[in-house]
Protein backbone atom coordinates (compact mmCIF):
# COMPACT_ATOMS: atom_id res chain seq x y z
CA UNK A 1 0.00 0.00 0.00
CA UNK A 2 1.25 3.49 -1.19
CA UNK A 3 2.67 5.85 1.88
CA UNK A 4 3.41 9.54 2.40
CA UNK A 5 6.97 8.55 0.65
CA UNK A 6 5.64 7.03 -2.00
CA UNK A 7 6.39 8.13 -5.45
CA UNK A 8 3.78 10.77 -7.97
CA UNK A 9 3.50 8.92 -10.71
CA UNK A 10 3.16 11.20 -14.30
CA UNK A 11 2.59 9.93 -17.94
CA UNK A 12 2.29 11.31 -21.23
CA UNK A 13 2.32 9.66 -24.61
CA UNK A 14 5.80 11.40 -25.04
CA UNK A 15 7.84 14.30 -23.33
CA UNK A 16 4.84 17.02 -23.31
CA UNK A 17 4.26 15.76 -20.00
CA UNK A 18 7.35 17.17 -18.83
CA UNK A 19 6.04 20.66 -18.33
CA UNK A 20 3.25 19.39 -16.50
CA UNK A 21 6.51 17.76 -14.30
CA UNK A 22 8.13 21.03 -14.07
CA UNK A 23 5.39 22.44 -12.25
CA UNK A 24 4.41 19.96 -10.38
CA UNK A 25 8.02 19.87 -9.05
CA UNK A 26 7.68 23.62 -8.52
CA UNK A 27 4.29 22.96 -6.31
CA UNK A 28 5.74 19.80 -4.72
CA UNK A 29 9.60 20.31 -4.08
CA UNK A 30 9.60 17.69 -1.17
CA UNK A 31 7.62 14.86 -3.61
CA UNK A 32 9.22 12.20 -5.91
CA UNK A 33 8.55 11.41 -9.10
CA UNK A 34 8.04 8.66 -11.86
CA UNK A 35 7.54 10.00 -14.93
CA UNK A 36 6.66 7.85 -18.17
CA UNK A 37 6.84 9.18 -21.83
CA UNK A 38 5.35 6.36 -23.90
CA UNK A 39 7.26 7.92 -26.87
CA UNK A 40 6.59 4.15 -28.54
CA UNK A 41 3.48 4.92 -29.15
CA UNK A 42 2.80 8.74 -29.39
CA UNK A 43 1.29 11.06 -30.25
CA UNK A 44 -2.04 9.53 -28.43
CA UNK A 45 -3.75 12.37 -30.25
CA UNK A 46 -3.68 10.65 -33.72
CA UNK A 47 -4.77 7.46 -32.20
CA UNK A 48 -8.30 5.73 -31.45
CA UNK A 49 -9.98 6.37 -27.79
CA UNK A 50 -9.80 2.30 -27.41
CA UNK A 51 -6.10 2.51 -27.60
CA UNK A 52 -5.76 5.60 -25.68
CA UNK A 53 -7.81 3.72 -23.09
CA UNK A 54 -5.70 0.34 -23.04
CA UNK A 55 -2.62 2.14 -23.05
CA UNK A 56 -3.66 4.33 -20.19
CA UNK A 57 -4.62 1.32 -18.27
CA UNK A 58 -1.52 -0.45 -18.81
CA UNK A 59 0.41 2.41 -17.72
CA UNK A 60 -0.92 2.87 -14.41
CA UNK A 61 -1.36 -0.74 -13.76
CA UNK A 62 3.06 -0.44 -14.24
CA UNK A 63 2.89 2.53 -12.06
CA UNK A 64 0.68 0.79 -9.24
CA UNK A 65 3.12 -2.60 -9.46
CA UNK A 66 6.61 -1.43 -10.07
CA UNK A 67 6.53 1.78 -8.45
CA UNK A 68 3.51 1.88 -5.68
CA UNK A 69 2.67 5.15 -6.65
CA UNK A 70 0.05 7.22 -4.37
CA UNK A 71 -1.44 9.26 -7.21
CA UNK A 72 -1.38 9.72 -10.69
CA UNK A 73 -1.68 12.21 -13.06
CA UNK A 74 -2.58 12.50 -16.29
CA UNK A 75 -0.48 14.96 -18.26
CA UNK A 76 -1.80 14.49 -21.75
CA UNK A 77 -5.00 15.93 -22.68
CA UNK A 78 -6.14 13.33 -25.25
CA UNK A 79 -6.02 10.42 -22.24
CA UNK A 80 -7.66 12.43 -20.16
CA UNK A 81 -10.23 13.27 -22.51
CA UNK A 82 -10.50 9.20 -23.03
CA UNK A 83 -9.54 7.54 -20.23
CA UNK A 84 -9.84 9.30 -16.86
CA UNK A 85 -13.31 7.82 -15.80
CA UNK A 86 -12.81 4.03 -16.55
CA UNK A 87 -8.94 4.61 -14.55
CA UNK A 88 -10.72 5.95 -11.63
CA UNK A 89 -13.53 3.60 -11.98
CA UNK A 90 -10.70 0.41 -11.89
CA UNK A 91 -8.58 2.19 -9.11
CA UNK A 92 -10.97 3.15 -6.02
CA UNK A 93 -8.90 4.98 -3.79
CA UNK A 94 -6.05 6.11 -6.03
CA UNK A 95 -6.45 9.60 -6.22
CA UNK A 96 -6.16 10.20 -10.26
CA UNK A 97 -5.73 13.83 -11.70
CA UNK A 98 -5.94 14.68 -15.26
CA UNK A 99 -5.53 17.39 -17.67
CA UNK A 100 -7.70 19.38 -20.05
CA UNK A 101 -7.59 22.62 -21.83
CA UNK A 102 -7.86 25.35 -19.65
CA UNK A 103 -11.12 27.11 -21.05
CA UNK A 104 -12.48 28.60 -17.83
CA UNK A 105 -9.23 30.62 -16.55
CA UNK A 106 -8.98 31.73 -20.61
CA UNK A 107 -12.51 32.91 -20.79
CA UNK A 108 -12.26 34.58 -17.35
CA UNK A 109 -8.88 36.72 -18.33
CA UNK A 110 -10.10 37.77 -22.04
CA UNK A 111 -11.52 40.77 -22.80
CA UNK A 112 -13.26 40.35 -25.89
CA UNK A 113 -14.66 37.44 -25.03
CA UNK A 114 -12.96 35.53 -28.14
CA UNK A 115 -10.82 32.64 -27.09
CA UNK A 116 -8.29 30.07 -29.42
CA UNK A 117 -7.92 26.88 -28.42
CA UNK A 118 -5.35 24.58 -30.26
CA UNK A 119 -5.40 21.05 -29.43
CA UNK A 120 -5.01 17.49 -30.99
CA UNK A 121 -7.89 15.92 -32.69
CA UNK A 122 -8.08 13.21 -30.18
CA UNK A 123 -9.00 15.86 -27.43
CA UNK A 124 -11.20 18.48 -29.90
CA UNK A 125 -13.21 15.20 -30.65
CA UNK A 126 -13.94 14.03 -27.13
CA UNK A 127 -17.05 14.11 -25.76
CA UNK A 128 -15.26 15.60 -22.37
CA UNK A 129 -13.93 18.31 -24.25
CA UNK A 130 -17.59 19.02 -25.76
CA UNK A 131 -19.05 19.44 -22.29
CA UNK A 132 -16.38 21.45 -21.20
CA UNK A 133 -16.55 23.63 -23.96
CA UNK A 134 -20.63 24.30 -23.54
CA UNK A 135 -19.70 24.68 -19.68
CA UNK A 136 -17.91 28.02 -20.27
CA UNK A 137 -19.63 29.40 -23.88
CA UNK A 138 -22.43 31.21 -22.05
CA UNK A 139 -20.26 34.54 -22.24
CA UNK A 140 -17.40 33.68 -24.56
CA UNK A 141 -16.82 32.23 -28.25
CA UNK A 142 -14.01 29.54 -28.36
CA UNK A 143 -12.34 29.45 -31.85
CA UNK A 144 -10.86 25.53 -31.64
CA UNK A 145 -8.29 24.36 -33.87
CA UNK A 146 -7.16 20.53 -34.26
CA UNK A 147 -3.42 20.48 -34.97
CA UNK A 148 -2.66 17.50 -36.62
CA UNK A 149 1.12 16.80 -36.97
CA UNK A 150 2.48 19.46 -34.00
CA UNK A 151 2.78 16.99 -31.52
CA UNK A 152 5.01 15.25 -33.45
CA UNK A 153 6.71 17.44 -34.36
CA UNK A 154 7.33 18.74 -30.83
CA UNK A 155 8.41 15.07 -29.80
CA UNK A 156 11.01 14.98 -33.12
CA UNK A 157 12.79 18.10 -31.61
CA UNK A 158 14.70 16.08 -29.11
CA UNK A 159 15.64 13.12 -31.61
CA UNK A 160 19.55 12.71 -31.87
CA UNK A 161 20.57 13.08 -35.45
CA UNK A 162 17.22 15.21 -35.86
CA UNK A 163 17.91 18.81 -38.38
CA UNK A 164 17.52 21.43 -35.67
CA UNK A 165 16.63 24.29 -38.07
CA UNK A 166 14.41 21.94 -39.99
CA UNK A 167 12.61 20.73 -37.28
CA UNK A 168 11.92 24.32 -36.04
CA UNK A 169 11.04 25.11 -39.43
CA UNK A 170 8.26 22.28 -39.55
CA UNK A 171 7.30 23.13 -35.90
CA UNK A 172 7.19 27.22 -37.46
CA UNK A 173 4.83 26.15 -40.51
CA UNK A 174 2.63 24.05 -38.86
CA UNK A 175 1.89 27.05 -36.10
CA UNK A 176 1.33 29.27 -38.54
CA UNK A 177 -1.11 27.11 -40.60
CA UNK A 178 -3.37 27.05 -37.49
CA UNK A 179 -2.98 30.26 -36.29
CA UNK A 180 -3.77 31.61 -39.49
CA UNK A 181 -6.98 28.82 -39.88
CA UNK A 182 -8.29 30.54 -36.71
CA UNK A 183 -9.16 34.26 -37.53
CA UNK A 184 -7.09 38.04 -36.34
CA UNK A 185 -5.66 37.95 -32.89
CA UNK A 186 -5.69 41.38 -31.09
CA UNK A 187 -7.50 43.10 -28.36
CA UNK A 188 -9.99 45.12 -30.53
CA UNK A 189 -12.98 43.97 -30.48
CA UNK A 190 -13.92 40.51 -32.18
CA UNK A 191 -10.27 39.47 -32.29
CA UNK A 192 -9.03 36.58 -30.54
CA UNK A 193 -6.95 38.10 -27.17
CA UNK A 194 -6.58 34.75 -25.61
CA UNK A 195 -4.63 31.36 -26.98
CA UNK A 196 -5.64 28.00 -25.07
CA UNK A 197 -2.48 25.48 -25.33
CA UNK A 198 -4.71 21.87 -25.37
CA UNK A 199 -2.30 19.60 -25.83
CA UNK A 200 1.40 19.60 -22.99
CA UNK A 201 3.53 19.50 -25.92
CA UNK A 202 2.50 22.99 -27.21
CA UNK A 203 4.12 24.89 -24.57
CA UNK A 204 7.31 23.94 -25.36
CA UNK A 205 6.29 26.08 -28.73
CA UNK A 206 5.34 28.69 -27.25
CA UNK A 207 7.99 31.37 -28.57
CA UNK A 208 6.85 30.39 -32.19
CA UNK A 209 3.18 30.90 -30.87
CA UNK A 210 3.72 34.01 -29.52
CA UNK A 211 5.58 35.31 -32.03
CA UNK A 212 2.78 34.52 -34.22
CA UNK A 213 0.05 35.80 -32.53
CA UNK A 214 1.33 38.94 -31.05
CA UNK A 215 3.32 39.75 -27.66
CA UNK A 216 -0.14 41.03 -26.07
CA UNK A 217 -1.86 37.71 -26.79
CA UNK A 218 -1.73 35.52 -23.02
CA UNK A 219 -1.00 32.03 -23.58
CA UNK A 220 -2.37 29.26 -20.93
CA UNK A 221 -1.65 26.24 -20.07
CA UNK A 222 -2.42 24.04 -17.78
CA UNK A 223 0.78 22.47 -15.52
CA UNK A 224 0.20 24.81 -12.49
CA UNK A 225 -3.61 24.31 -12.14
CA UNK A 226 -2.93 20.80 -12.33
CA UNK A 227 -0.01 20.62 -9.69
CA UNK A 228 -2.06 22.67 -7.07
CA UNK A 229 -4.74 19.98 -7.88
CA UNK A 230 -2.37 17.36 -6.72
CA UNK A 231 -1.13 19.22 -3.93
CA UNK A 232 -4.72 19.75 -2.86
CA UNK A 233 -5.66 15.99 -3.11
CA UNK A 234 -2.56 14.68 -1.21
CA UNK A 235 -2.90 17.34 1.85
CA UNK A 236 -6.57 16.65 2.11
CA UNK A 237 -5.69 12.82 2.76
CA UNK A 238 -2.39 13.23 4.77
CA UNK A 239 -0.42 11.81 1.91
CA UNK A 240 1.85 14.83 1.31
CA UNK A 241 5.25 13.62 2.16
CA UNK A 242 6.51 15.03 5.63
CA UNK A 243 9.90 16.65 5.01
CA UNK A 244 11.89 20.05 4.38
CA UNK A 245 11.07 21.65 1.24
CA UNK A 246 13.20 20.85 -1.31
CA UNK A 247 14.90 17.93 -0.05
CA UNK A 248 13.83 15.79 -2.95
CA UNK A 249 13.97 18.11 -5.47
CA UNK A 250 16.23 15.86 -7.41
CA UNK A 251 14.14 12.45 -6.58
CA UNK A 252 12.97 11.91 -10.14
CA UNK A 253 12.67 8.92 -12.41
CA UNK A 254 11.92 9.13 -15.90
CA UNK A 255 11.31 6.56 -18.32
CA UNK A 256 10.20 5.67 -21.72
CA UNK A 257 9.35 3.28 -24.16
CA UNK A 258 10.66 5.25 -27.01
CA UNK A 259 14.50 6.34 -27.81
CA UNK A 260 15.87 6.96 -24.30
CA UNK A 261 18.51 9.73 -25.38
CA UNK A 262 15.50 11.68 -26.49
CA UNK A 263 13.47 11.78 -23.09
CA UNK A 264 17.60 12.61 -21.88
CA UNK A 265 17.67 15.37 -23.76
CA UNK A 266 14.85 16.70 -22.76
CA UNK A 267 14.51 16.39 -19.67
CA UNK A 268 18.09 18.19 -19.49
CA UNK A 269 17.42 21.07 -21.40
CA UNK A 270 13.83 21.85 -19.81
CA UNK A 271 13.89 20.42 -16.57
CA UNK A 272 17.57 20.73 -15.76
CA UNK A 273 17.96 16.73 -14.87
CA UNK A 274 20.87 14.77 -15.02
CA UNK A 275 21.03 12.17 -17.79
CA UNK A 276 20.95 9.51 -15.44
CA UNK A 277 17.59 9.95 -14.39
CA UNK A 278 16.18 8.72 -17.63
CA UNK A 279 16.19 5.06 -18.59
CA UNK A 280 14.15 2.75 -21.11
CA UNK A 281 11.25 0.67 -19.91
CA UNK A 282 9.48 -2.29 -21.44
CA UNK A 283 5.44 -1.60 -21.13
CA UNK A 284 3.61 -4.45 -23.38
């Protein structure tokens, strides 16, 4: 049975996830962490719900087993979207946290009342992001934009071998196709003053973004929500793990079933880990 020392466990269908990490370590400096990218098989996005929902399973039946974790989160949009309520449903008493686009905060901070959302088709298509959407519509018009490709393009950035300037050329192209799909972005009136990032890999685009859209366009995302969520859950049942802050800042295990030098790379130039953190993991 999980304890106040037992790990967080995190997942994404690839390295997205990690800014979801980053924040939660920010929230939670005395927590540690295990962290799966299932780079094998991303983007989830571009995927059926049924896998989505297998995978998902899989995952945190790994995370339960080989790591005892007392909660799991969620960091990818599209799994949340598909397989959030049948997790919780097979794991009473695990608290489970997931992510979705962060519509309400964006329609509370805009001022014209026009907000962008950019997401994968996986999470646009969901039924959970439908309701969500008609939750917060009463006083604001969300301009939503499937982004096929982005994710993967995100994920390709940390590739060895992988064209740097090509990649952020493809990474350039495709945020400018969408941006340009959705309409002006501005503060006059009728323009969109507010970008939604639905998917964790977007935010490690977001100097292309906002160089696209404009500096006095706000961009939102959704790792800090998410990590006060977590926070919240784990005081509320005296999980939170007893110790000075900070003292296991560095406890962090990452893993992934895709090219391990990748999720390295990564997790070194965003999160400032040592390579040795990172190592492959077999998830059938």
């Amino acid at each position: 049975m999980p304890t106040p020392t037992s790990p967080i466990g995190v997942f994404d269908s690839g390295i997205g996830g990690l800014s979801v990490l980053q924040a939660l370590r920010e929230v939670l400096p005395g927590e540690r962490f295990v962290y799966l990218a299932d780079s094998g098989n991303a983007p989830y996005g571009e995927r059926g719900d049924a896998f989505v929902q297998a995978r998902s399973a899989r995952i945190t039946d790994w995370m339960r087993s080989q790591h005892d974790v007392k909660a799991l989160v969620i960091a990818c949009n599209t799994a949340t979207a598909a397989a959030i309520d049948g997790l919780r449903d097979g794991n009473p008493g695990l608290p489970i946290i997931g992510v979705e686009p962060a519509l309400k905060p964006a329609a509370q901070h805009s001022k014209t009342h026009k907000v962008g959302v950019i997401a994968t088709h996986g999470t646009v298509g969901s039924a959970r992001f439908a309701a969500l959407q008609a939750a917060h519509s009463a006083n604001t018009q969300f301009v939503v934009q499937a982004c096929a490709g982005l994710a993967r393009a995100i994920e390709d950035s940390t590739l060895p071998g992988i064209s740097a300037p090509k990649n952020a050329a493809q990474i350039r192209a495709l945020c400018t196709q969408y941006t340009n799909a959705m309409g002006a972005f501005g503060t006059e009136p009728d323009q969109i003053d507010t970008l939604v990032l639905g998917c964790t890999h977007y935010i490690f685009a977001a100097d292309t973004l906002r160089s696209l859209v404009g500096p006095g366009i706000a961009l939102i995302d959704t790792g800090t929500p998410v990590a006060r969520r977590t926070y919240s859950l784990l005081h509320a049942t005296g999980m939170l793990r007893k110790q000075s802050a900070g003292a296991a800042k560095e406890a962090c295990h990452l893993f992934t079933t895709g090219d391990v030098s990748a999720l390295r790379h990564a997790a070194s130039q965003w999160l400032g880990l040592p390579a040795t953190c990172a190592r492959s993991a077999a998830i059938d």
